[in-house]
N, C-alpha and C. Protein backbone atom coordinates (compact mmCIF):
# COMPACT_ATOMS: atom_id res chain seq x y z
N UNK A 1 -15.47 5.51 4.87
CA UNK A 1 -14.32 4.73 4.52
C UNK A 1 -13.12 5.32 5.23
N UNK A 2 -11.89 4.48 5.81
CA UNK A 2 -11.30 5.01 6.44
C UNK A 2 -9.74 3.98 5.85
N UNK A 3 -9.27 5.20 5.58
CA UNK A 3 -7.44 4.56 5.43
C UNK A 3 -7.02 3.56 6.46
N UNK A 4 -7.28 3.66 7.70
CA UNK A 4 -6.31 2.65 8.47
C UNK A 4 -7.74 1.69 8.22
N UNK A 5 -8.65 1.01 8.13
CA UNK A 5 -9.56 0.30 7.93
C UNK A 5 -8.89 -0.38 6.86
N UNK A 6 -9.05 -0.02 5.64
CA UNK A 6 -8.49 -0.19 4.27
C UNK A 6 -7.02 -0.74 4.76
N UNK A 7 -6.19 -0.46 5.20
CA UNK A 7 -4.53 -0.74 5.41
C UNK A 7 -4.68 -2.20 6.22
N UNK A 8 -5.83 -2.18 7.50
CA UNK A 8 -5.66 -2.91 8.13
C UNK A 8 -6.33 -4.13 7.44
N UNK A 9 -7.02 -3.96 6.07
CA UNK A 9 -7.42 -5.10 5.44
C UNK A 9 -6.17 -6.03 4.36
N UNK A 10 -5.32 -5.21 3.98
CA UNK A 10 -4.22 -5.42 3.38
C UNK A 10 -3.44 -5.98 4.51
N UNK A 11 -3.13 -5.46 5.34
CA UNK A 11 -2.53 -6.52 6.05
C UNK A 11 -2.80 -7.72 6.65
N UNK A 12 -3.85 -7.49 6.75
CA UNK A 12 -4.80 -8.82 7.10
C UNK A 12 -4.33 -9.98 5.78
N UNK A 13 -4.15 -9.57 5.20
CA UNK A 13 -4.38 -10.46 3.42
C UNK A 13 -2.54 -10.90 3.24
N UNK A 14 -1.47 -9.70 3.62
CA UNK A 14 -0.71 -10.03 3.66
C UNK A 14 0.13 -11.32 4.80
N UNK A 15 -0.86 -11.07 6.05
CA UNK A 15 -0.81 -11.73 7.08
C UNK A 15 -0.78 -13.12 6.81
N UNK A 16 -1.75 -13.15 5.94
CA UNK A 16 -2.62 -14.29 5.62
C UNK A 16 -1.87 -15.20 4.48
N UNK A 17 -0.71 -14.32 3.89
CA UNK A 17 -0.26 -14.59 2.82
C UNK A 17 1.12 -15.06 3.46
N UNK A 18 1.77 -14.62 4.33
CA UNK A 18 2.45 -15.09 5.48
C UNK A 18 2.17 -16.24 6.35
N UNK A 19 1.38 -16.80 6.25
CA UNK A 19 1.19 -18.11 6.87
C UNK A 19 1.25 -19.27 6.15
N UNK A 20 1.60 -19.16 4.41
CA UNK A 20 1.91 -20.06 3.50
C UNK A 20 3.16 -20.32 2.93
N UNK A 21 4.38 -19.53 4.34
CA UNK A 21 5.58 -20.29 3.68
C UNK A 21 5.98 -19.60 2.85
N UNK A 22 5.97 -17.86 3.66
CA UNK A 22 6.47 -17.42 2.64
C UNK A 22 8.20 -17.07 2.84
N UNK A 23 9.09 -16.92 1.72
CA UNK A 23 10.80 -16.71 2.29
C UNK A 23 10.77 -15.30 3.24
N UNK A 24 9.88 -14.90 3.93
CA UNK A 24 10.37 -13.73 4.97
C UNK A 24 9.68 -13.67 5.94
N UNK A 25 10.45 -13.20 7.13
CA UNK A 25 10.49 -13.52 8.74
C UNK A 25 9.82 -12.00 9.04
N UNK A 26 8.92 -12.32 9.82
CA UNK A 26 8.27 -11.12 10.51
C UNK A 26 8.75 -10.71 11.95
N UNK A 27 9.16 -9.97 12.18
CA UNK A 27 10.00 -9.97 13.79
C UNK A 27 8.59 -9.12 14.28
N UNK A 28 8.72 -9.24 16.14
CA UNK A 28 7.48 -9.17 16.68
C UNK A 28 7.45 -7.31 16.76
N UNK A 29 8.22 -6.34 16.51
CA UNK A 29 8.18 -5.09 16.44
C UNK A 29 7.14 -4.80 15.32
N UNK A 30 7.08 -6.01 13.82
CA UNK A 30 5.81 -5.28 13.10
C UNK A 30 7.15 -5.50 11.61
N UNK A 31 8.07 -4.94 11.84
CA UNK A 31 9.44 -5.33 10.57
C UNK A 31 9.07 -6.83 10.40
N UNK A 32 9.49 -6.64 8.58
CA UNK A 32 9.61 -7.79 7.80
C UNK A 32 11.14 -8.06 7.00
N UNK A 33 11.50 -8.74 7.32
CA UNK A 33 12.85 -9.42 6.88
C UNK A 33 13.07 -9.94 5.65
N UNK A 34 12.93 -9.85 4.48
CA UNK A 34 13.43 -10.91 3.61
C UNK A 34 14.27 -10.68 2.56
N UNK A 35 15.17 -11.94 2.30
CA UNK A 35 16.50 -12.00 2.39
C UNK A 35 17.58 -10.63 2.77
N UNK A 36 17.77 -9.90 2.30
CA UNK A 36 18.96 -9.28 2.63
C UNK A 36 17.93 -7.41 2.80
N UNK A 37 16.85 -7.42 2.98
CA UNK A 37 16.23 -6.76 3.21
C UNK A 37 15.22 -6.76 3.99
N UNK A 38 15.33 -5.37 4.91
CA UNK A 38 14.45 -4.69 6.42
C UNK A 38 13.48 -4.45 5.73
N UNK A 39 11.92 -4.02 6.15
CA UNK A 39 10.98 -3.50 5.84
C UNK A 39 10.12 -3.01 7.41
N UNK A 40 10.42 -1.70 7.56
CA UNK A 40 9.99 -1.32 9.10
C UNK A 40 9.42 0.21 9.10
N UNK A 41 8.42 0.47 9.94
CA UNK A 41 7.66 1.80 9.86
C UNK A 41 8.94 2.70 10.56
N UNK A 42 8.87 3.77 9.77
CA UNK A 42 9.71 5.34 9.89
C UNK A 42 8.69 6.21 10.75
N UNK A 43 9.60 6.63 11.18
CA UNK A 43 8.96 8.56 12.02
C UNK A 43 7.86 8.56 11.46
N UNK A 44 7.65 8.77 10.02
CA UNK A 44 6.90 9.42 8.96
C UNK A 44 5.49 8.45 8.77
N UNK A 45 5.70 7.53 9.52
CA UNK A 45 4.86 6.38 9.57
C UNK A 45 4.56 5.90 8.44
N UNK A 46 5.25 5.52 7.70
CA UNK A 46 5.37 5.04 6.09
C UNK A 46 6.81 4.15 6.33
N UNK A 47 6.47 2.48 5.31
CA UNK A 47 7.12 1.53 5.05
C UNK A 47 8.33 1.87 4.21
N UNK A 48 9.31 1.85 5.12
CA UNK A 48 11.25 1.82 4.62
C UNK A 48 11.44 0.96 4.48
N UNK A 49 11.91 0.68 2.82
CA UNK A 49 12.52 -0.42 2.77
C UNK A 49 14.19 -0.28 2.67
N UNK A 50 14.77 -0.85 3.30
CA UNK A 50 16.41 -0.74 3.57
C UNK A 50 17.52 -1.97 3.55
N UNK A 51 18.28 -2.34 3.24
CA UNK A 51 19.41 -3.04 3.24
C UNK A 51 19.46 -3.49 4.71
N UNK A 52 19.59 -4.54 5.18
CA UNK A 52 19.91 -5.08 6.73
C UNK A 52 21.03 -4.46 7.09
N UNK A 53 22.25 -4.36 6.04
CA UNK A 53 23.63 -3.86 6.59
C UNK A 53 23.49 -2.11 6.81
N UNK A 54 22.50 -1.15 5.67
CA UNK A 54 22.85 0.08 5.84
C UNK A 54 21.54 0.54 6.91
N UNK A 55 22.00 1.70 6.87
CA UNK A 55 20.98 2.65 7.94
C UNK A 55 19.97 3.28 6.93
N UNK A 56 20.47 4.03 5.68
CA UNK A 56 19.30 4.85 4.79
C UNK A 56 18.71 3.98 4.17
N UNK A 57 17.53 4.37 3.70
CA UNK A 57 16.29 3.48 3.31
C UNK A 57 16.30 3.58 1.66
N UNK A 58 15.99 2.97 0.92
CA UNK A 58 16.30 2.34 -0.64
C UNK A 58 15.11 3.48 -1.09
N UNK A 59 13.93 3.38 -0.42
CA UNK A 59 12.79 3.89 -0.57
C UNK A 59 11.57 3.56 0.36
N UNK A 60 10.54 4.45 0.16
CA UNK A 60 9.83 4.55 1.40
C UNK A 60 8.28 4.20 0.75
N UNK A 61 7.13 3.38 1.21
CA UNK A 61 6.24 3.04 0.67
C UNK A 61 4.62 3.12 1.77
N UNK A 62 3.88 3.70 1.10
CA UNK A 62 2.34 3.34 2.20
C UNK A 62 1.87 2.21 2.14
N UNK A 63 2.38 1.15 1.86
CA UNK A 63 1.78 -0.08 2.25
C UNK A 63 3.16 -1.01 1.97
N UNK A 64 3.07 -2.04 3.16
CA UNK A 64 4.01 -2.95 3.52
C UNK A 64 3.88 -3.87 2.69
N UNK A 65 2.88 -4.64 1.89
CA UNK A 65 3.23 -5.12 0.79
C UNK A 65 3.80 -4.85 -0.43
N UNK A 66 3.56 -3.09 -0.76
CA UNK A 66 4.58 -2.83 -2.17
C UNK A 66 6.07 -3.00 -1.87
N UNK A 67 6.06 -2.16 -0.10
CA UNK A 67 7.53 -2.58 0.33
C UNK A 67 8.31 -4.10 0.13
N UNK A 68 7.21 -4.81 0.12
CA UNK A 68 8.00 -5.90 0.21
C UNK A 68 7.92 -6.79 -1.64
N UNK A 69 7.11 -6.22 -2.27
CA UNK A 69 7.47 -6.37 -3.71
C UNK A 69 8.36 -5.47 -3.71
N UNK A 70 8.83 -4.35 -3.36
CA UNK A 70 10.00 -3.87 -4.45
C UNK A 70 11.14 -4.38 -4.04
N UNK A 71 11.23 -4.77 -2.62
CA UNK A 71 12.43 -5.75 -1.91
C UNK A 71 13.23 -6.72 -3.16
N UNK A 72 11.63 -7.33 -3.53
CA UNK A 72 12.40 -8.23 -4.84
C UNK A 72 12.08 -8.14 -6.49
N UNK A 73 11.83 -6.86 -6.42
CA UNK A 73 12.38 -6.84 -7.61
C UNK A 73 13.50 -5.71 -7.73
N UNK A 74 13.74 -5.31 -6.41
CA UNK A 74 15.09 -4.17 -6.06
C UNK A 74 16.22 -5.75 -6.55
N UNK A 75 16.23 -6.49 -5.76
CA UNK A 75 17.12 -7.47 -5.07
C UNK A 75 17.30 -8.77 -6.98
N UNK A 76 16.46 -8.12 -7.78
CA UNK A 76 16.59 -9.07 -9.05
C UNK A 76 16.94 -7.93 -10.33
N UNK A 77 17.04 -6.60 -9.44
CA UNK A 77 17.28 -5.81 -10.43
C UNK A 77 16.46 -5.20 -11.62
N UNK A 78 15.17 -5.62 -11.17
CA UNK A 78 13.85 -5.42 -11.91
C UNK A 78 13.40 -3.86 -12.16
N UNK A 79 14.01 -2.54 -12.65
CA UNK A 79 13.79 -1.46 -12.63
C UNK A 79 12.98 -1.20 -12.87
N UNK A 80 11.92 -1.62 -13.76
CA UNK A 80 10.63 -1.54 -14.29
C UNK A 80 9.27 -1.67 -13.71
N UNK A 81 9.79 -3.47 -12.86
CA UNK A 81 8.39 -3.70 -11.92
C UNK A 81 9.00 -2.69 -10.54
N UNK A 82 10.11 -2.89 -10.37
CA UNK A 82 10.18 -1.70 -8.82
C UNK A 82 9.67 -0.14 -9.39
N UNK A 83 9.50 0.26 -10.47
CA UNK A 83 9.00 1.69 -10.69
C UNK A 83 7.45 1.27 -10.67
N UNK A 84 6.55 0.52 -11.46
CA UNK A 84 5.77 0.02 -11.66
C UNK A 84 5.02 -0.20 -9.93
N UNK A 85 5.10 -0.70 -9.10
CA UNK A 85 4.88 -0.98 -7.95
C UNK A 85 5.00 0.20 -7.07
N UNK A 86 6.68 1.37 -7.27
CA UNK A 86 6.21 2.22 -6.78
C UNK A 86 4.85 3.20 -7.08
N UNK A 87 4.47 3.27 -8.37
CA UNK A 87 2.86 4.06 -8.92
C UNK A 87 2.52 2.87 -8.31
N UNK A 88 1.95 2.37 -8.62
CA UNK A 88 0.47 2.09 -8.07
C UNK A 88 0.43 1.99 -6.46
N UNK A 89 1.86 2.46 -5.77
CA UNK A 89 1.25 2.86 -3.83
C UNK A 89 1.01 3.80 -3.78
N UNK A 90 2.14 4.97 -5.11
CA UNK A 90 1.13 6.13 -4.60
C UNK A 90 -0.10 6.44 -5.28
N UNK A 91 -0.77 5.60 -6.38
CA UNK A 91 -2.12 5.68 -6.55
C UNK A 91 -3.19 5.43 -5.73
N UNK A 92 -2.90 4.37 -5.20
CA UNK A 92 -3.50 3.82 -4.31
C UNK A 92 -3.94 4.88 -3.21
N UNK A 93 -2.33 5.40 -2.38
CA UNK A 93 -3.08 6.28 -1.73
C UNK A 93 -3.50 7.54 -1.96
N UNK A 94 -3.30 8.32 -3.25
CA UNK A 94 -4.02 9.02 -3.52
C UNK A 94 -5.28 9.04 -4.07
N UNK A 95 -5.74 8.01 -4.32
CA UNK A 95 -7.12 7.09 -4.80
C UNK A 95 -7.94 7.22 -3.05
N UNK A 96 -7.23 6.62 -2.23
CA UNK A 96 -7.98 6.17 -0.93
C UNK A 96 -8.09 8.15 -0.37
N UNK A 97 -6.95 8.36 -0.21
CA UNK A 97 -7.25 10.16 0.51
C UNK A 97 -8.27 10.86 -0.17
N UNK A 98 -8.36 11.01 -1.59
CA UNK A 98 -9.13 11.55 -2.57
C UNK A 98 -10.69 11.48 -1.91
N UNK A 99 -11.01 9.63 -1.57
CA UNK A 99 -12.17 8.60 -1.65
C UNK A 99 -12.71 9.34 -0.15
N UNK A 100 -11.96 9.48 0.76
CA UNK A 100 -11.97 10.15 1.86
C UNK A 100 -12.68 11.38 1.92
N UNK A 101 -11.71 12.10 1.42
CA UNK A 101 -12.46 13.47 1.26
C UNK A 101 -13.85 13.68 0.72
N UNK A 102 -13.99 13.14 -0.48
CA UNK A 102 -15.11 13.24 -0.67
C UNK A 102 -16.22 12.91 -0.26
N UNK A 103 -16.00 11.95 0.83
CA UNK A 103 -17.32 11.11 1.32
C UNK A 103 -17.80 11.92 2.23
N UNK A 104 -16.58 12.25 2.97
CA UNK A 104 -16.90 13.47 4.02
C UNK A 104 -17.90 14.49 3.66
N UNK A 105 -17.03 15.11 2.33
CA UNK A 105 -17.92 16.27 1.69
C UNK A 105 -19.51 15.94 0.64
N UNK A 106 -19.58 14.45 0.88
CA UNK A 106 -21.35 14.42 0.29
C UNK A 106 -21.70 14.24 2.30
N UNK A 107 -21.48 14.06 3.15
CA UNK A 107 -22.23 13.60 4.63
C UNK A 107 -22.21 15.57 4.85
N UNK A 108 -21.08 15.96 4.74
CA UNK A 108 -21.43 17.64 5.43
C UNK A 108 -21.95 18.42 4.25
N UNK A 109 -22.04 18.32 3.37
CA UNK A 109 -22.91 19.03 2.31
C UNK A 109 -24.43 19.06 2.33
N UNK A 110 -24.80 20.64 2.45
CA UNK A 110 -25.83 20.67 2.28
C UNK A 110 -26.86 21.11 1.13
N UNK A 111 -26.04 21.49 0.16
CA UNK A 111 -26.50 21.69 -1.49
C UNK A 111 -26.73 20.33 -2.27
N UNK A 112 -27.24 20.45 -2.93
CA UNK A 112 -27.38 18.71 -3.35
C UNK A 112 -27.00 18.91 -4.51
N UNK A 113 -26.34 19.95 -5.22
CA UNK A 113 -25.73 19.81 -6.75
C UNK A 113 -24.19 19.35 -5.92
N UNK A 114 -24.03 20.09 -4.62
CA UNK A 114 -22.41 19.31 -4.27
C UNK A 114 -22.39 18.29 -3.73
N UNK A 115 -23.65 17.90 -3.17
CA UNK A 115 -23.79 16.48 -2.67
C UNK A 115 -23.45 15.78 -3.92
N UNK A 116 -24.17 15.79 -5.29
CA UNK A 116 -24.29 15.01 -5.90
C UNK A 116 -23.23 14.99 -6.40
N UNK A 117 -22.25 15.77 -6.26
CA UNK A 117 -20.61 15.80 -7.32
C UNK A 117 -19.95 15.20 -6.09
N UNK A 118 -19.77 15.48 -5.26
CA UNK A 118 -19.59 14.54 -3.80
C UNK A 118 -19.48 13.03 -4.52
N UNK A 119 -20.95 13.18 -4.48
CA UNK A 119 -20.63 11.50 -4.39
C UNK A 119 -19.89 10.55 -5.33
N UNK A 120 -20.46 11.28 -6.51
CA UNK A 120 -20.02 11.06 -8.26
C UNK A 120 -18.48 10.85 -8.20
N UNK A 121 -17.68 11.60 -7.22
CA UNK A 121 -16.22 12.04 -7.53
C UNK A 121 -15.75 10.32 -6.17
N UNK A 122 -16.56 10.12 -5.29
CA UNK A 122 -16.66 9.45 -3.79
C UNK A 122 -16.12 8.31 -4.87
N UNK A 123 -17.56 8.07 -5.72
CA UNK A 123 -17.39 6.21 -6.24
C UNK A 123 -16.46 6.66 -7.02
N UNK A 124 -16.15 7.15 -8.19
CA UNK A 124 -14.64 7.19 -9.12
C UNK A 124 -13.86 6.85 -8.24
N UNK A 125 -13.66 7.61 -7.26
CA UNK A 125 -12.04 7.33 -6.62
C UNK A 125 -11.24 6.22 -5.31
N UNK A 126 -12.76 5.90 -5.26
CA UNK A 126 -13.28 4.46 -4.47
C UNK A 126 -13.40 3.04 -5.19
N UNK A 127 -13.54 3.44 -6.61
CA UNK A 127 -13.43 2.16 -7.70
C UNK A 127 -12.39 1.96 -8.17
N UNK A 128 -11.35 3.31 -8.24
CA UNK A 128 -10.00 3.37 -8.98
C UNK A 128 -9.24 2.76 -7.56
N UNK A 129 -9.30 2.90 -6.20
CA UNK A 129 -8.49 2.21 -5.21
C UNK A 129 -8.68 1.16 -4.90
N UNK A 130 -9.58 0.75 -5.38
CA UNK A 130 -10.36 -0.70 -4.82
C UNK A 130 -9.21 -1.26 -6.00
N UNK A 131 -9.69 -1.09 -7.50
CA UNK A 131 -8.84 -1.58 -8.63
C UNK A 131 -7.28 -1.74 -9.01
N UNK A 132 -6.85 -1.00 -8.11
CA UNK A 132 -5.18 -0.49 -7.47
C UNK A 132 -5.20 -1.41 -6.51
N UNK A 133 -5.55 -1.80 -5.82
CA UNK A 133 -5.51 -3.06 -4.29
C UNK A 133 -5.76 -4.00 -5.17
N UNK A 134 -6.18 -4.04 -5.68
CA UNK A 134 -6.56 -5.46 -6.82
C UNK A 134 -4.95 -5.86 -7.43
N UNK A 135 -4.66 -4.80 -8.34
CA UNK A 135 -4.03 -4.95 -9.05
C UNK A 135 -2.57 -4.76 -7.81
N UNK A 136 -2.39 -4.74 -6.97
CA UNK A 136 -1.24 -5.03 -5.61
C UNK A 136 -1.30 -6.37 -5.66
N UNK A 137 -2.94 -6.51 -4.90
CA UNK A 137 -2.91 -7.74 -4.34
C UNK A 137 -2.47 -9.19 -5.25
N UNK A 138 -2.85 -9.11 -6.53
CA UNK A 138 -2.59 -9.86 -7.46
C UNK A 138 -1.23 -10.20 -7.85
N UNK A 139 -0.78 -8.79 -8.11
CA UNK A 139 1.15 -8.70 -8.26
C UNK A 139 2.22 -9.63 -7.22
N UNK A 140 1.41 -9.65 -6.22
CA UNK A 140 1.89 -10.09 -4.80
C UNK A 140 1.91 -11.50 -4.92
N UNK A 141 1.19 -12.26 -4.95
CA UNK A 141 0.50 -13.03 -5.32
C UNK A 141 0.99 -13.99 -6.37
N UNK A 142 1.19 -13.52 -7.57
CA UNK A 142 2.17 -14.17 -8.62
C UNK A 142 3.47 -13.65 -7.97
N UNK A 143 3.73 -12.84 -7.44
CA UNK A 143 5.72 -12.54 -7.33
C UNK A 143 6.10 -13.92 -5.80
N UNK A 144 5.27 -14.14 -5.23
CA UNK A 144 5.65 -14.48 -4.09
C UNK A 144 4.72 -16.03 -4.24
């Protein structure tokens, strides 16, 4: 399993979710526009979301769709779903890095009591990110 695999399926979905009219403009650099808010990859290679007029970023997100839910519920004053949305990106990616590691460590393991905790720990944290993309993708979905 691989993070940019996983990312590049979310965007795929967001892409996809962008072709139904949605209120924000994608400029061809990869930035998303909507209404009075930027959404564009940083140095850090993580989604800034920022004010069109300022330069510093509101907050910074691993996936371009939470960026662009907290856009509006920043922009409706929603403190709750913008905290709410920020957990579950960084669950998400600490769910997916976690899911990572471990898979690695049941393929190079050669004990099979760590293989087997390997793997045990692989699906938990591979079911809890899958269930976190769920619960994105859905949020997204009703907000937009």
């Amino acid at each position: 399993m691989n993070f940019k695999r996983h990312a590049q399926k979310l965007e795929t979905f967001l892409n996809d979710e962008f072709a139904k009219n949605l209120p924000v403009v994608q400029l061809p650099n990869g930035t998303v526009v909507y209404n009075h808010f930027k959404v564009k990859k940083n140095k850090a290679n993580v989604w800034a979301l920022q004010k069109t007029n300022l330069a510093s970023p509101i907050d910074v997100f691993n996936l371009k769709v939470c960026a662009l839910l907290a856009a509006k519920f920043y922009e409706k004053n929603n403190i709750n779903k913008l905290n709410e949305i920020k957990r579950l990106d960084q669950l998400y990616q600490q769910n997916l890095n976690d899911s990572i590691i471990f898979k690695h460590r049941f393929k190079t393991s050669k004990d099979a009591v760590r293989r087997d905790i390997a793997l045990w720990r692989w699906e938990l944290t591979h079911a809890r990110a899958k269930d976190t993309k769920n619960k994105i993708a859905n949020m997204f979905r009703l907000t937009f």
